[in-house]
Protein backbone atom coordinates (compact mmCIF):
# COMPACT_ATOMS: atom_id res chain seq x y z
CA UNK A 1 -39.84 -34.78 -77.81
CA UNK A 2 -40.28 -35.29 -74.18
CA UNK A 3 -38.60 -38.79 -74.09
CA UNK A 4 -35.46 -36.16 -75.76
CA UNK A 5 -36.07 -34.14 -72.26
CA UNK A 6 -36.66 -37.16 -69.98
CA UNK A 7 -33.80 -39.11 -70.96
CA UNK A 8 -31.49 -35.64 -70.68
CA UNK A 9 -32.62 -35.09 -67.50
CA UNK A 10 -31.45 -38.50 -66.06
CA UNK A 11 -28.29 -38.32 -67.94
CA UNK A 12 -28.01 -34.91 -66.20
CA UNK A 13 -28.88 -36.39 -62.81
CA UNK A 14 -26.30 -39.25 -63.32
CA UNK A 15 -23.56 -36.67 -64.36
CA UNK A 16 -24.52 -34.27 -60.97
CA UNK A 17 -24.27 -37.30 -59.00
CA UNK A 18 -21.02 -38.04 -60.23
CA UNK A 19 -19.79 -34.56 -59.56
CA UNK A 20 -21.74 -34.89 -55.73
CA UNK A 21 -19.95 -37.96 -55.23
CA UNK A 22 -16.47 -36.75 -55.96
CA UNK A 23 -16.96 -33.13 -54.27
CA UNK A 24 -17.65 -34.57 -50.83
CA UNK A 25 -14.78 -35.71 -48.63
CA UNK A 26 -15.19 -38.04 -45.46
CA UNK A 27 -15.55 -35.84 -42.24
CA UNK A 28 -18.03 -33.51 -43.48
CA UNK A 29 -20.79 -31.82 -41.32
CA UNK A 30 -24.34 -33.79 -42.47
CA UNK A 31 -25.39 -30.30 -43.08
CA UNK A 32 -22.54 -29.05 -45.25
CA UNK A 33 -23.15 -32.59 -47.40
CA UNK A 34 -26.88 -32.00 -47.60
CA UNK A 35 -26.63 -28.16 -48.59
CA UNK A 36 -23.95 -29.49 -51.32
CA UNK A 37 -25.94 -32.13 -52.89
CA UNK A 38 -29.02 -29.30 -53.13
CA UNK A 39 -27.22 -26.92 -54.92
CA UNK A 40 -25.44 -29.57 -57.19
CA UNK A 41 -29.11 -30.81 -57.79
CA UNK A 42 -30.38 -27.26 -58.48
CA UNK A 43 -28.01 -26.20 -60.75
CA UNK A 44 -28.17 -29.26 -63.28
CA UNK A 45 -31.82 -28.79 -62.94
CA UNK A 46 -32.02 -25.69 -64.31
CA UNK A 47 -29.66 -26.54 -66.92
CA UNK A 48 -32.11 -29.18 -67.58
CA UNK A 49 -34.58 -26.56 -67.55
CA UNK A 50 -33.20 -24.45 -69.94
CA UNK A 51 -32.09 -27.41 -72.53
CA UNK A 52 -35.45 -28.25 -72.26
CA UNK A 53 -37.14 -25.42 -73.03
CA UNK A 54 -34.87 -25.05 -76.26
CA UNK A 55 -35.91 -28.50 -77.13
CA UNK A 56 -39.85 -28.08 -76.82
CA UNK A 57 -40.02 -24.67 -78.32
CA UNK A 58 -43.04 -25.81 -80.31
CA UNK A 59 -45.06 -27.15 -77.54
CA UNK A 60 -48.65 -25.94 -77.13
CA UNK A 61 -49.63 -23.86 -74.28
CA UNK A 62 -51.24 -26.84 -72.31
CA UNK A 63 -48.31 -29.24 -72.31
CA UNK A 64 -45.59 -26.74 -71.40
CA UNK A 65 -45.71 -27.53 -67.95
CA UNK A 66 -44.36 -31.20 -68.61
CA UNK A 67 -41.07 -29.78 -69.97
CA UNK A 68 -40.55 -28.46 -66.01
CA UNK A 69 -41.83 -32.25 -64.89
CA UNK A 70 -41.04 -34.69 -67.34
CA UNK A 71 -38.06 -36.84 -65.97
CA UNK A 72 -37.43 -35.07 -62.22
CA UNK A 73 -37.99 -38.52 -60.11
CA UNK A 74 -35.04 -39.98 -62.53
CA UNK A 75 -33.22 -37.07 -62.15
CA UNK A 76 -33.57 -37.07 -58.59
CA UNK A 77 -33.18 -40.87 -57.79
CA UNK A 78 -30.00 -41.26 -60.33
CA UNK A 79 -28.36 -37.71 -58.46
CA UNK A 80 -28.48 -39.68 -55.12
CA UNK A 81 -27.75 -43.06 -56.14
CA UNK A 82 -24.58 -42.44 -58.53
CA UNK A 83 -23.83 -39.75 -55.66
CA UNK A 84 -23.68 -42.79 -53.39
CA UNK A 85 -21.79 -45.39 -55.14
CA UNK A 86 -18.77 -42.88 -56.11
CA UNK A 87 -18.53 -41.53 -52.50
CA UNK A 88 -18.55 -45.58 -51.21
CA UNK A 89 -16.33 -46.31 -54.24
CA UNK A 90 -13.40 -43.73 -53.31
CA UNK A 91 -13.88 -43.81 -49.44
CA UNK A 92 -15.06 -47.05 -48.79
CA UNK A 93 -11.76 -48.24 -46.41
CA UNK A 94 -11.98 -45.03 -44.73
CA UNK A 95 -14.69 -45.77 -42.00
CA UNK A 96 -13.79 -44.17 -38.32
């Protein structure tokens, strides 16, 4: 059950990245970029959340704090990497 919800998660993390990358145009303020990728990061997280909680419904007391843990440094690293390679991929001959 929690490989289900790890594995989700960095599926969700590649798919935000993907979204991240192609949201973002060249010329944006650093802190416009930054507050983007947050919120684009937040809200697939707590759709991971939520999925996740449907999924481990029969999880004992104890381990229920995993299914908020389990598979956020995937999530996290794929976000910014995929994020990062579509953004270079589109805008890559567009340096200043």
């Amino acid at each position: 059950m929690f490989d289900r919800i790890y594995y989700m998660r960095a599926v969700l993390g590649v798919i935000g990245g993907i979204i991240a990358g192609l949201v973002i145009v060249p010329g944006t303020d650093q802190g416009t970029i930054i507050g983007i990728v947050i919120l684009i990061g937040l809200f697939f997280y707590l759709i991971s959340y939520g999925i996740s909680k449907k999924i481990g419904r029969t999880v004992q007391k104890p381990q229920r704090r995993k299914l908020a843990t389990n598979g956020i440094f995937p999530f996290i690293f794929l976000l910014l990497m995929f994020m990062i390679f579509i953004y270079t991929g589109l805008h890559q001959g567009l340096a200043h």
